[in-house]
PDB file of N, CA and C in Angstrom:
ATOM      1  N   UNK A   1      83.524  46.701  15.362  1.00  0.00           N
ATOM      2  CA  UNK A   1      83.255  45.649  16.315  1.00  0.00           C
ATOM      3  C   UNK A   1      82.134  44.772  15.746  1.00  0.00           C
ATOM      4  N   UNK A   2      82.054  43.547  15.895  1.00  0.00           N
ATOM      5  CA  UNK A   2      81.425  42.641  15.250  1.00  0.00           C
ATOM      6  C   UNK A   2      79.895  42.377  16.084  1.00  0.00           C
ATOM      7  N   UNK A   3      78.977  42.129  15.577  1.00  0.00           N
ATOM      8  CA  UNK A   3      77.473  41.877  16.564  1.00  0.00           C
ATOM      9  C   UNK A   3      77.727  41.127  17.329  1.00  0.00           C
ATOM     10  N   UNK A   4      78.121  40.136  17.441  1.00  0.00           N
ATOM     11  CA  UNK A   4      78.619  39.235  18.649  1.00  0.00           C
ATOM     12  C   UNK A   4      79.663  39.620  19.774  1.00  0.00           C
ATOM     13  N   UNK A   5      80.276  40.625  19.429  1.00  0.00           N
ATOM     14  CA  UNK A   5      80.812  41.071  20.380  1.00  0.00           C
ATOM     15  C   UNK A   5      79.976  42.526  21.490  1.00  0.00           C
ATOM     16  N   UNK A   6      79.379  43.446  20.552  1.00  0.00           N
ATOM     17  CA  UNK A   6      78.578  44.102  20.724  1.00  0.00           C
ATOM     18  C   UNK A   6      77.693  44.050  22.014  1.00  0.00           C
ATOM     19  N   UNK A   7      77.154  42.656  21.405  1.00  0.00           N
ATOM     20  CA  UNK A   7      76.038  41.786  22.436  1.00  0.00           C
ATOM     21  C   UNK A   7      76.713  41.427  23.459  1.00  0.00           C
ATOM     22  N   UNK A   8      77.949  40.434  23.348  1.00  0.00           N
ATOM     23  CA  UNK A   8      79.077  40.298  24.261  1.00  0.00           C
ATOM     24  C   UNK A   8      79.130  41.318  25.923  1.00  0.00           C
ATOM     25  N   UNK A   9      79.294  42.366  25.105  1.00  0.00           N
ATOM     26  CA  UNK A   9      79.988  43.437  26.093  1.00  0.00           C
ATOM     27  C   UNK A   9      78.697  44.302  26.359  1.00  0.00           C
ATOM     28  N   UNK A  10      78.145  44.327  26.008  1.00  0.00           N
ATOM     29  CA  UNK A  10      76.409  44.529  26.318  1.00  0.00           C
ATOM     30  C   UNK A  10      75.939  43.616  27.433  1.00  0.00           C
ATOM     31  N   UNK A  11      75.753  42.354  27.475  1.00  0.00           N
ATOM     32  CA  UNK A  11      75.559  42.005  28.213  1.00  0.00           C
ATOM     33  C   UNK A  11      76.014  41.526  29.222  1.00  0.00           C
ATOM     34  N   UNK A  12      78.033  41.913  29.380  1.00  0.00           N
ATOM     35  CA  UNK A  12      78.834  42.118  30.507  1.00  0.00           C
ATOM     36  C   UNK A  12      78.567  43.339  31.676  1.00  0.00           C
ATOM     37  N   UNK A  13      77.870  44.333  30.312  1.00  0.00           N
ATOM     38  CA  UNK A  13      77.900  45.596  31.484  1.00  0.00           C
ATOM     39  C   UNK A  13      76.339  45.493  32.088  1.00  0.00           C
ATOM     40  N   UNK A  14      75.739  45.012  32.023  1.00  0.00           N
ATOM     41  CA  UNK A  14      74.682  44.432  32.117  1.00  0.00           C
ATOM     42  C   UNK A  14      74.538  43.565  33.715  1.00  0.00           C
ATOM     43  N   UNK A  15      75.289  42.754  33.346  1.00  0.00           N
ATOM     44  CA  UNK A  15      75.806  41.748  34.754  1.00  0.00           C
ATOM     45  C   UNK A  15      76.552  42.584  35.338  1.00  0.00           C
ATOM     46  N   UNK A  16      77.729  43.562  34.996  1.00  0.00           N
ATOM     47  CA  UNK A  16      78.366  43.952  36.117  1.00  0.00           C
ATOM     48  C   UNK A  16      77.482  45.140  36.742  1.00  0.00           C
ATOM     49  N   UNK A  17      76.585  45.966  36.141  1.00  0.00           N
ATOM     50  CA  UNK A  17      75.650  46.765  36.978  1.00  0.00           C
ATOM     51  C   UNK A  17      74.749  46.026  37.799  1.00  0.00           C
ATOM     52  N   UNK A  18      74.603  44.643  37.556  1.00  0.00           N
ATOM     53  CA  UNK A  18      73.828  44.182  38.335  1.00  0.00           C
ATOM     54  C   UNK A  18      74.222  43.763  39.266  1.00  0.00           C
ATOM     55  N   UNK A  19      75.525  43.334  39.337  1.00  0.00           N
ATOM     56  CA  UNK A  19      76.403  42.706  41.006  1.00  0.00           C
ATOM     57  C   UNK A  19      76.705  43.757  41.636  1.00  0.00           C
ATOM     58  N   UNK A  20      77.116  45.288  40.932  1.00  0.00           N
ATOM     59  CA  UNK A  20      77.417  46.475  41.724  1.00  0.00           C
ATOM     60  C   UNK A  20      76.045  46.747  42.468  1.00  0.00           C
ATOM     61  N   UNK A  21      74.650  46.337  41.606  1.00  0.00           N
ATOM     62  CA  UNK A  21      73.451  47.088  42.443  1.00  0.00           C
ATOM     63  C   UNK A  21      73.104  45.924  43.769  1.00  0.00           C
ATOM     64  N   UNK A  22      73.770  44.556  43.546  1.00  0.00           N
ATOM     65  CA  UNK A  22      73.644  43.880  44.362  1.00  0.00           C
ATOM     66  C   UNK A  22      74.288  44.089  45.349  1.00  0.00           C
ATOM     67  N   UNK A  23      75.443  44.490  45.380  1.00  0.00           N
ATOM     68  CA  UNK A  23      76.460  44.323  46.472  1.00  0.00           C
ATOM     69  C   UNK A  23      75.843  44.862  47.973  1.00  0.00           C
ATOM     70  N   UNK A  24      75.276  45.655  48.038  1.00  0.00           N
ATOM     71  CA  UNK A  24      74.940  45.923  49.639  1.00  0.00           C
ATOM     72  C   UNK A  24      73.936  45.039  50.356  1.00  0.00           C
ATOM     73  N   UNK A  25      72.858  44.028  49.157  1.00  0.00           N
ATOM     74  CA  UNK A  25      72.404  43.405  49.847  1.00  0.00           C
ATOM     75  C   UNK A  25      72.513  41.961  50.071  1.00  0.00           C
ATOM     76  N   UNK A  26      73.945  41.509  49.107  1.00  0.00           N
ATOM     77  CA  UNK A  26      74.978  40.224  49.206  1.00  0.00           C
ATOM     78  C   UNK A  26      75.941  40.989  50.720  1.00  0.00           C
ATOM     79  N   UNK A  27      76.184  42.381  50.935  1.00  0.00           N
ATOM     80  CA  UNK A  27      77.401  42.149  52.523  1.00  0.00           C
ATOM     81  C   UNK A  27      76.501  42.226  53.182  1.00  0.00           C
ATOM     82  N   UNK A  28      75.162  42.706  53.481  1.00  0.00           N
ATOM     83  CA  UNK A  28      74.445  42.751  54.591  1.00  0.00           C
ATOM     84  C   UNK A  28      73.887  41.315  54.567  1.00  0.00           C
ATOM     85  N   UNK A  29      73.608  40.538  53.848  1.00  0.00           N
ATOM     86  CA  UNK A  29      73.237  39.192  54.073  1.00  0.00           C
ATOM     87  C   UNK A  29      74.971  38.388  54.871  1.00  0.00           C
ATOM     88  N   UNK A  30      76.251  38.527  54.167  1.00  0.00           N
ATOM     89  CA  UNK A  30      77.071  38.208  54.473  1.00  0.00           C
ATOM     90  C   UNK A  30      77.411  38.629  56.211  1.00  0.00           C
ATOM     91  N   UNK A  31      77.213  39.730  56.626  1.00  0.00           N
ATOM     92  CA  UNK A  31      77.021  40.346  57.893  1.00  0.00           C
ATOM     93  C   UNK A  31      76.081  39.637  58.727  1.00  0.00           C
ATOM     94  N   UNK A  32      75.031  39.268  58.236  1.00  0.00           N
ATOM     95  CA  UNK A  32      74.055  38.595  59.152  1.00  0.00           C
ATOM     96  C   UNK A  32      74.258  36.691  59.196  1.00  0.00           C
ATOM     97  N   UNK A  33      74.949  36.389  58.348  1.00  0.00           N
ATOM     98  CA  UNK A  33      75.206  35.096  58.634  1.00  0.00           C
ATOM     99  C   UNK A  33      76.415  35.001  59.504  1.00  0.00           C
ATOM    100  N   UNK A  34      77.748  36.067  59.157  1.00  0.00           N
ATOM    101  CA  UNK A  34      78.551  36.367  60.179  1.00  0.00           C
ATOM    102  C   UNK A  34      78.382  35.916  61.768  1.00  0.00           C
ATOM    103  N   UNK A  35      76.972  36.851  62.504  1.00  0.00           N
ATOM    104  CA  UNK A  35      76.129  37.452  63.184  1.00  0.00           C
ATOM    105  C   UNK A  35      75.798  36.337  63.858  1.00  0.00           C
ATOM    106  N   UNK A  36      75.062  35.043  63.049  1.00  0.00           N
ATOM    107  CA  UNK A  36      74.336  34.059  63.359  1.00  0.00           C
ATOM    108  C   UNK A  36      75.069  32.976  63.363  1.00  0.00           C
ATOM    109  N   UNK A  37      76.339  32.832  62.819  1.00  0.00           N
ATOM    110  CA  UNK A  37      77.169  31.657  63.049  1.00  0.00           C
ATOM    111  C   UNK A  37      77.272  31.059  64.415  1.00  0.00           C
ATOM    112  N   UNK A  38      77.187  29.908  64.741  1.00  0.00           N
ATOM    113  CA  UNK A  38      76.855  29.433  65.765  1.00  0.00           C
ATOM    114  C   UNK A  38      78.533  28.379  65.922  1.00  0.00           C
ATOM    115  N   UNK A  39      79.479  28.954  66.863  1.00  0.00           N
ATOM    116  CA  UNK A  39      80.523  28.105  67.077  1.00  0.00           C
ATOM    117  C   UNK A  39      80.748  26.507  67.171  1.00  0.00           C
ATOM    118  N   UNK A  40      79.269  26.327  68.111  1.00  0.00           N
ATOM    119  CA  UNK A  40      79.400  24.726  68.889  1.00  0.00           C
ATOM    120  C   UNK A  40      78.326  24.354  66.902  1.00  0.00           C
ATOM    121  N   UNK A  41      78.046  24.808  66.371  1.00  0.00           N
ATOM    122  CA  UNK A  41      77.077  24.492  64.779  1.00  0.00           C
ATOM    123  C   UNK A  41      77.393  24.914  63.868  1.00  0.00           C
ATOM    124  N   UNK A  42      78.538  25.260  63.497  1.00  0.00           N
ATOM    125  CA  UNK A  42      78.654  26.533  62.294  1.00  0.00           C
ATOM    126  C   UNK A  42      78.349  25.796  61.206  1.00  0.00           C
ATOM    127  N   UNK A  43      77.893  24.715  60.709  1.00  0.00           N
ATOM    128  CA  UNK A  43      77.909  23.849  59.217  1.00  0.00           C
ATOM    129  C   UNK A  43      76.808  25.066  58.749  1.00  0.00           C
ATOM    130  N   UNK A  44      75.700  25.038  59.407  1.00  0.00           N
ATOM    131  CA  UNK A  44      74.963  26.098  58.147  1.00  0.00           C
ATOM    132  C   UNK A  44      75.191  27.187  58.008  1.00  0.00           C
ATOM    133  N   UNK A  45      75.433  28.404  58.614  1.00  0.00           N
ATOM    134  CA  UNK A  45      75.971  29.184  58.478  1.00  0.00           C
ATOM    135  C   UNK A  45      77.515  29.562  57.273  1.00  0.00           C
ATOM    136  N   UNK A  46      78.005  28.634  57.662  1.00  0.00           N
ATOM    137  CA  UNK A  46      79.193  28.191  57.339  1.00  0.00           C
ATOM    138  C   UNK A  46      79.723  27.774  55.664  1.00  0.00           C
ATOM    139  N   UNK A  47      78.229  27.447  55.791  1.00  0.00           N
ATOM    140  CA  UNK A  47      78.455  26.484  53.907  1.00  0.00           C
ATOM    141  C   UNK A  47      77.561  27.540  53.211  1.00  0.00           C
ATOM    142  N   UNK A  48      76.939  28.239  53.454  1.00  0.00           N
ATOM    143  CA  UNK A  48      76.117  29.516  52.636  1.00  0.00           C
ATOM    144  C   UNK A  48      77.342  30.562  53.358  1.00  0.00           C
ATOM    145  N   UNK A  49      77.832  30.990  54.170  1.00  0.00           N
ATOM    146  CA  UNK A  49      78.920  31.685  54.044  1.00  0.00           C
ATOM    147  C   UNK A  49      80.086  31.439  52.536  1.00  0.00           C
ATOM    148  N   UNK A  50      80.411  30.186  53.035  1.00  0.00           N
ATOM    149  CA  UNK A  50      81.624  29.847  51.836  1.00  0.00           C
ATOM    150  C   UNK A  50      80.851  30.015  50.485  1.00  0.00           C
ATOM    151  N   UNK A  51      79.928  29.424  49.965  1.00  0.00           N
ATOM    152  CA  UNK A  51      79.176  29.612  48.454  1.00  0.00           C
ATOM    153  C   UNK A  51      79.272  31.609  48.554  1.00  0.00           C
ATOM    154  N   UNK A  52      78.697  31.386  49.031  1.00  0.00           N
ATOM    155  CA  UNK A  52      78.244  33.229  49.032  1.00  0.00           C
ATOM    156  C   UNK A  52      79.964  34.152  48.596  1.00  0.00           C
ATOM    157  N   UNK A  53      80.685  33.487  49.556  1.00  0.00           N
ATOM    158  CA  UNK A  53      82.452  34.081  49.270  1.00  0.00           C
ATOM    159  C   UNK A  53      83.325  33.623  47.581  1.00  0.00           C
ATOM    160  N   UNK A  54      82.630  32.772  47.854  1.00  0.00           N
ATOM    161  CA  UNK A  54      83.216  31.805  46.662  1.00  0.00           C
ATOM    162  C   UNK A  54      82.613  32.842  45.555  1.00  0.00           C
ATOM    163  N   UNK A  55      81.568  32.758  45.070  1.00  0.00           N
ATOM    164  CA  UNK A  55      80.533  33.661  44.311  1.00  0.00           C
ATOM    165  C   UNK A  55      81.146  35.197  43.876  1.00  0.00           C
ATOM    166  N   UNK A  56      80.724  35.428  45.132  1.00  0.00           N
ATOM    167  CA  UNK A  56      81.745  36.809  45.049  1.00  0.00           C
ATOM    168  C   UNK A  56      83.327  37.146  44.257  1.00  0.00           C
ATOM    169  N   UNK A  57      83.995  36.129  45.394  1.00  0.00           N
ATOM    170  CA  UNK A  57      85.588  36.251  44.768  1.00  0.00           C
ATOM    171  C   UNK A  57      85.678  36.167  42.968  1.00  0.00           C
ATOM    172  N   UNK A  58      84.776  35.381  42.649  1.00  0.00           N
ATOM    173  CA  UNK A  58      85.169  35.542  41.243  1.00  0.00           C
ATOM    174  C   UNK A  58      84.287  36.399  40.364  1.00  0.00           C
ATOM    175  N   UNK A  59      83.359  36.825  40.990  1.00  0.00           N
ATOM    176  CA  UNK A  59      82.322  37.902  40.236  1.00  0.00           C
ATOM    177  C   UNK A  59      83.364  39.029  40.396  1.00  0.00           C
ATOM    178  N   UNK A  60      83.336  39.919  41.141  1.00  0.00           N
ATOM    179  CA  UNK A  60      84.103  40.328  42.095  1.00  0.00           C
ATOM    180  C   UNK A  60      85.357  41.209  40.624  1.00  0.00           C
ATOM    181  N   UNK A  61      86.194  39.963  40.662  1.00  0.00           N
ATOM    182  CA  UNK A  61      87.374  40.237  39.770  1.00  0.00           C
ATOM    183  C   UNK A  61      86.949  40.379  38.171  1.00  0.00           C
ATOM    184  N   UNK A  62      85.494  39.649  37.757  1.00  0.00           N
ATOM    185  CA  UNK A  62      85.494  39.915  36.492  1.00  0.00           C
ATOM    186  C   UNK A  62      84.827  41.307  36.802  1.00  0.00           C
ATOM    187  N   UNK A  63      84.197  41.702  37.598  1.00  0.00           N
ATOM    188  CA  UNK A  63      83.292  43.144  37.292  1.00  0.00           C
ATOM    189  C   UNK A  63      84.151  44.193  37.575  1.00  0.00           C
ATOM    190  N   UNK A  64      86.152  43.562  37.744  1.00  0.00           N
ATOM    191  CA  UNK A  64      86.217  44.990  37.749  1.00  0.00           C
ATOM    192  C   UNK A  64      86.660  45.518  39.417  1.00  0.00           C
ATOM    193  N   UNK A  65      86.152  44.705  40.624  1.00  0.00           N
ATOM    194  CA  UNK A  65      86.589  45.065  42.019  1.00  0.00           C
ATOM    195  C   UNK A  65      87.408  44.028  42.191  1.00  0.00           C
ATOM    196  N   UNK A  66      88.725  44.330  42.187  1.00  0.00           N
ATOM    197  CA  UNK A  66      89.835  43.149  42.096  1.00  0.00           C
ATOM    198  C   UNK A  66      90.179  42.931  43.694  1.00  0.00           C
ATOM    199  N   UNK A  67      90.203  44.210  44.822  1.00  0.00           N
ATOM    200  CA  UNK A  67      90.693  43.869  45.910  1.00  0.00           C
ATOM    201  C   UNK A  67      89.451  43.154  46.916  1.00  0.00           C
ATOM    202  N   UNK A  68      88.429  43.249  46.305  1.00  0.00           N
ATOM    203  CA  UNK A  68      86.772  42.967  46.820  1.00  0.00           C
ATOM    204  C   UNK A  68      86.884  40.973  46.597  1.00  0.00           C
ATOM    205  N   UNK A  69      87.723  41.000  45.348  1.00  0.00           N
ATOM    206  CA  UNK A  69      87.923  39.610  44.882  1.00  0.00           C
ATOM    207  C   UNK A  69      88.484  39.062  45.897  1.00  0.00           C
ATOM    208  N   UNK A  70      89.853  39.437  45.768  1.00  0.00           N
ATOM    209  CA  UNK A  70      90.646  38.852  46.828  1.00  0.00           C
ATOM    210  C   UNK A  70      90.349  38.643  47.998  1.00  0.00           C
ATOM    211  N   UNK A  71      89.661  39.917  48.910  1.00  0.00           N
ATOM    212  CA  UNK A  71      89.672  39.332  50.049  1.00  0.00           C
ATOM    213  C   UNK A  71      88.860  38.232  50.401  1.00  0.00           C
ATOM    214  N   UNK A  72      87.546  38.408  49.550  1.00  0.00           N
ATOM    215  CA  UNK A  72      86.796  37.853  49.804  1.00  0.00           C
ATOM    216  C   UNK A  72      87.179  35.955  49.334  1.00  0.00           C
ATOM    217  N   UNK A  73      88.250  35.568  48.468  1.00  0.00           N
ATOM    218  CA  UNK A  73      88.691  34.798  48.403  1.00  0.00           C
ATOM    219  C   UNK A  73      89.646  34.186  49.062  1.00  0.00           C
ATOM    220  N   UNK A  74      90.065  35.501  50.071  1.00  0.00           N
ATOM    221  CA  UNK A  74      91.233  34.820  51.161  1.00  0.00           C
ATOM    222  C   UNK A  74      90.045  34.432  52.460  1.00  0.00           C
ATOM    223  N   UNK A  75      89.108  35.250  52.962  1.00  0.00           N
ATOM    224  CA  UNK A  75      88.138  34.976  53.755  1.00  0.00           C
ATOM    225  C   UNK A  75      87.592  33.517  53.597  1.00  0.00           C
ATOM    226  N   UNK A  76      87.060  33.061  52.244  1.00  0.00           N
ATOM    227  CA  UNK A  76      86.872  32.050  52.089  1.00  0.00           C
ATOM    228  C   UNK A  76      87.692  30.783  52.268  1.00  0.00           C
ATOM    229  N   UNK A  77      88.698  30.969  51.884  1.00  0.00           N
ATOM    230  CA  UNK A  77      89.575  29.648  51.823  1.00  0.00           C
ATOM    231  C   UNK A  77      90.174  29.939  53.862  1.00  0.00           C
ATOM    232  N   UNK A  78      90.155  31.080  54.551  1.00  0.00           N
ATOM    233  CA  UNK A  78      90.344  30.505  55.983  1.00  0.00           C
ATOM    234  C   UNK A  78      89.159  29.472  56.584  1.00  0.00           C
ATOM    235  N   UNK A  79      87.684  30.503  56.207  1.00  0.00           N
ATOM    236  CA  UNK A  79      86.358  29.578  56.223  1.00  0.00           C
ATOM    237  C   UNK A  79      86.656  27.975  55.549  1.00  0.00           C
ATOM    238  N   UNK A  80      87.562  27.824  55.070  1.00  0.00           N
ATOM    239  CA  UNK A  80      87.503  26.083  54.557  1.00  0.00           C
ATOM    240  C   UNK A  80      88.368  25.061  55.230  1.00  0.00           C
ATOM    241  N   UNK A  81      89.404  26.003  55.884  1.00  0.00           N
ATOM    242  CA  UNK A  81      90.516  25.933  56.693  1.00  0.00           C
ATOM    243  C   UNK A  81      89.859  25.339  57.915  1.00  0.00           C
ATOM    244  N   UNK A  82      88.691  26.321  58.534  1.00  0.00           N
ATOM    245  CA  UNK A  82      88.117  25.711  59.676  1.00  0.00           C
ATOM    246  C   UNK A  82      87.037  25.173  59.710  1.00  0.00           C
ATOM    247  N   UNK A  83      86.466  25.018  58.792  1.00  0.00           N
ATOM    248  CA  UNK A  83      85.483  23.712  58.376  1.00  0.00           C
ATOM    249  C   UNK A  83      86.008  22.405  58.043  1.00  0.00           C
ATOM    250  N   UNK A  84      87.376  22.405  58.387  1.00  0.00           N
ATOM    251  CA  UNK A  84      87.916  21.727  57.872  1.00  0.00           C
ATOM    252  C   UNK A  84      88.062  20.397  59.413  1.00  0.00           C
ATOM    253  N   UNK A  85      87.986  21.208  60.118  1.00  0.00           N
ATOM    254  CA  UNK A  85      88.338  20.466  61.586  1.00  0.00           C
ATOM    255  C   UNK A  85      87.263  19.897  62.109  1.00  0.00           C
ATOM    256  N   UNK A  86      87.162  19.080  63.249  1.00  0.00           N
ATOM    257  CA  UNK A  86      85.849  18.661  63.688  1.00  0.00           C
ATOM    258  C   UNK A  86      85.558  19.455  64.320  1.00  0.00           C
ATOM    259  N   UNK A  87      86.570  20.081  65.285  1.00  0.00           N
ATOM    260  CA  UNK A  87      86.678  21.439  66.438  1.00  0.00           C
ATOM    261  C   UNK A  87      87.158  22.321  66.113  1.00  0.00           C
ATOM    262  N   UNK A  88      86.627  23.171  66.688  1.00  0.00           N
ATOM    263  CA  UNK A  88      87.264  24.778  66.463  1.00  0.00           C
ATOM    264  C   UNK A  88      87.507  25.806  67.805  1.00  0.00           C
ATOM    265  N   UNK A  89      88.102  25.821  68.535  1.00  0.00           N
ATOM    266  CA  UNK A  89      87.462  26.781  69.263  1.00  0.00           C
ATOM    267  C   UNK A  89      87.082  28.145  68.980  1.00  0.00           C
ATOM    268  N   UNK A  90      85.412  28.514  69.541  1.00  0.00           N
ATOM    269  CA  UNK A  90      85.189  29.634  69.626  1.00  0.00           C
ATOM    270  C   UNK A  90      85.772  30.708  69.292  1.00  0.00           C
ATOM    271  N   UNK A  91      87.244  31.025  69.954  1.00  0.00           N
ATOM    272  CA  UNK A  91      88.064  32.224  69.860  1.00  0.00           C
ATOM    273  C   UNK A  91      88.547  32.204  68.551  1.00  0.00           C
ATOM    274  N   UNK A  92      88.117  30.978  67.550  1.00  0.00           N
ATOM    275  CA  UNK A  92      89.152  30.762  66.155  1.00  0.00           C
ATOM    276  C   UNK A  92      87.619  31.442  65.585  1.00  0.00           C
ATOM    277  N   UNK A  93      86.565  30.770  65.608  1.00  0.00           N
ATOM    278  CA  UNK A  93      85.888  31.335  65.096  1.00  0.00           C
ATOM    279  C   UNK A  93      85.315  32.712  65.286  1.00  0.00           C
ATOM    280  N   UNK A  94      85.420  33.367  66.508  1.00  0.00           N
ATOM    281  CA  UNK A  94      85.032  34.719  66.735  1.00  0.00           C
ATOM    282  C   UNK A  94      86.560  35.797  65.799  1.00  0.00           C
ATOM    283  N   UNK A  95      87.570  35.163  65.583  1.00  0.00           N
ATOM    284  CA  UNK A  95      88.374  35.911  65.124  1.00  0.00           C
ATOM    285  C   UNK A  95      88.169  36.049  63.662  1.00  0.00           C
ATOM    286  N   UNK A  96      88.106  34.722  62.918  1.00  0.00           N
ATOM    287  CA  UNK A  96      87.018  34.589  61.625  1.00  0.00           C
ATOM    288  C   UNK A  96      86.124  35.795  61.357  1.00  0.00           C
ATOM    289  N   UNK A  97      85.066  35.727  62.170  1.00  0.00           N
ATOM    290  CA  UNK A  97      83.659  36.439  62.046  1.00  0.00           C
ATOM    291  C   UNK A  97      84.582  37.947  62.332  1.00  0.00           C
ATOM    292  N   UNK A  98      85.349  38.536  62.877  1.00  0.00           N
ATOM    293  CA  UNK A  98      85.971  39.680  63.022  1.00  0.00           C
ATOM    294  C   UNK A  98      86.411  39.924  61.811  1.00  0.00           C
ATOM    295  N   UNK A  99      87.027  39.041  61.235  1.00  0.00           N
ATOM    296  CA  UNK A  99      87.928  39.232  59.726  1.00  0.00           C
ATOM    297  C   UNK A  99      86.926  39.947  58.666  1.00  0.00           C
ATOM    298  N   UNK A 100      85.660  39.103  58.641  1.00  0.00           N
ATOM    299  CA  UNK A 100      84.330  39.525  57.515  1.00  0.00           C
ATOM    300  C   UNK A 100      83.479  40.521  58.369  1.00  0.00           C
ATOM    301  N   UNK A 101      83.841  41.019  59.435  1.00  0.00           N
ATOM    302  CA  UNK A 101      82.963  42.444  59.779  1.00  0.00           C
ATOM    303  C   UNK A 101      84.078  42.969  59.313  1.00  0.00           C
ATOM    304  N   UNK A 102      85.055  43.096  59.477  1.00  0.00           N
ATOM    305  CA  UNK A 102      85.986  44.279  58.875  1.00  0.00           C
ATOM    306  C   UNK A 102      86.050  44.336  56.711  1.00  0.00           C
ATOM    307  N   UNK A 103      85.956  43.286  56.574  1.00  0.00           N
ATOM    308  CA  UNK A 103      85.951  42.820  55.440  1.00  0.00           C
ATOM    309  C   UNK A 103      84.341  43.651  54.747  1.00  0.00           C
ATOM    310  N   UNK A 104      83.485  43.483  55.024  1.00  0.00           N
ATOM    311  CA  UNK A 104      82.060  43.549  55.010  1.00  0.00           C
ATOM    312  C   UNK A 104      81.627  45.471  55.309  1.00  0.00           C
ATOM    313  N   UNK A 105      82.645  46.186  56.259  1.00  0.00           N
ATOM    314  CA  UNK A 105      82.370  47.467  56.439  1.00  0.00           C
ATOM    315  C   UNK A 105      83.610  47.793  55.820  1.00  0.00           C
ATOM    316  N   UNK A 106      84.268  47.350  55.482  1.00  0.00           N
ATOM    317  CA  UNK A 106      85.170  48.268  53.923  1.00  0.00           C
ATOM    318  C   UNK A 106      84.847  48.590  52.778  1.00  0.00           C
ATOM    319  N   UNK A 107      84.155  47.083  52.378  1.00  0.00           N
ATOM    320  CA  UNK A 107      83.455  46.685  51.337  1.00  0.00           C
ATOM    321  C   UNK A 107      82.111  48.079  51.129  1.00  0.00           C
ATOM    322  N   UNK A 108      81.618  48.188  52.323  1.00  0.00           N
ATOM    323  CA  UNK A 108      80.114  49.135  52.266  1.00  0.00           C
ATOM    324  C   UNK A 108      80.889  50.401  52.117  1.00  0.00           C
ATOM    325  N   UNK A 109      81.990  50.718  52.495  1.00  0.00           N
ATOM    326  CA  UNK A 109      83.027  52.313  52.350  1.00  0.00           C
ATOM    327  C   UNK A 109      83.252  52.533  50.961  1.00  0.00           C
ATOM    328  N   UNK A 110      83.537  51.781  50.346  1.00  0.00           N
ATOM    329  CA  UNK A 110      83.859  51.665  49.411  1.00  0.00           C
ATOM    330  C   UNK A 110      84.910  50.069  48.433  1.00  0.00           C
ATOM    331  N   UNK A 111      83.868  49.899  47.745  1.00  0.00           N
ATOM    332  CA  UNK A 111      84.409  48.543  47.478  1.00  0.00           C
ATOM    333  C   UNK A 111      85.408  47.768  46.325  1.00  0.00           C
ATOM    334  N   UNK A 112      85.534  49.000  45.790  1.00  0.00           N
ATOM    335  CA  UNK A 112      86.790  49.127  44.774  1.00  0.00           C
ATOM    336  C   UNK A 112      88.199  49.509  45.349  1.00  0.00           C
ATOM    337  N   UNK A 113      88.075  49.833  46.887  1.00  0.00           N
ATOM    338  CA  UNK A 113      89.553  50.269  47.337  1.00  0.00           C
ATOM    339  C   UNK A 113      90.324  48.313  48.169  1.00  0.00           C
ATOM    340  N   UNK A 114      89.263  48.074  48.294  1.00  0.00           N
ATOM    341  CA  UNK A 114      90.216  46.857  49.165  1.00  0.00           C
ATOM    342  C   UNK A 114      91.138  46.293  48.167  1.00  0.00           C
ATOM    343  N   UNK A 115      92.029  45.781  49.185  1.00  0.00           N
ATOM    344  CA  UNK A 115      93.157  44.731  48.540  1.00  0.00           C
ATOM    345  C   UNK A 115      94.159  45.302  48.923  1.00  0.00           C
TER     346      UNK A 115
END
């Protein structure tokens, strides 16, 4: 194997121990914006939700948690779905915020099984 690759994959496993040591305190932040989303306000909540999903979904798949990817990339793109509207009702968004508590306590079970 060549030094550049060496280093390469050195400093892949590197990053991916570091998103695995991250992960409980990226869903518990994800859980608490959940938490705090505000129906009749969701823009802030809402847009650090989506970055935060976005982030994930593709970390996610390179480190290796492929179903952690996905969901979290299907979560996101509904989150864009209803940011997408001027209105929402409540019940769209409380069903949302249901999707990423279930999403969010799988993830903490174990986060290599989703998908």
């Amino acid at each position: 194997m060549e030094a550049a690759d060496r280093e390469f994959f050195t400093r892949l496993a590197t990053a991916s121990g570091a998103f695995s040591a991250g992960l409980p305190a990226t869903l518990a932040r994800l859980a608490a914006l959940g938490q705090d989303l505000d129906p009749q306000a969701p823009a802030r909540a809402a847009a650090e939700l989506q970055a935060m999903l976005h982030t994930m979904a593709g970390s996610a798949v390179t480190f290796g948690y492929r179903g952690l990817g996905a969901d979290a990339r299907a979560l996101e793109q509904r989150l864009r779905v209803l940011t997408a509207f001027e209105t929402v009702a409540a019940r769209d968004w409380a069903a949302w915020v249901g999707e990423l508590n279930g999403f969010v306590e799988a993830a903490r079970r174990d986060p290599r099984s989703l998908g």
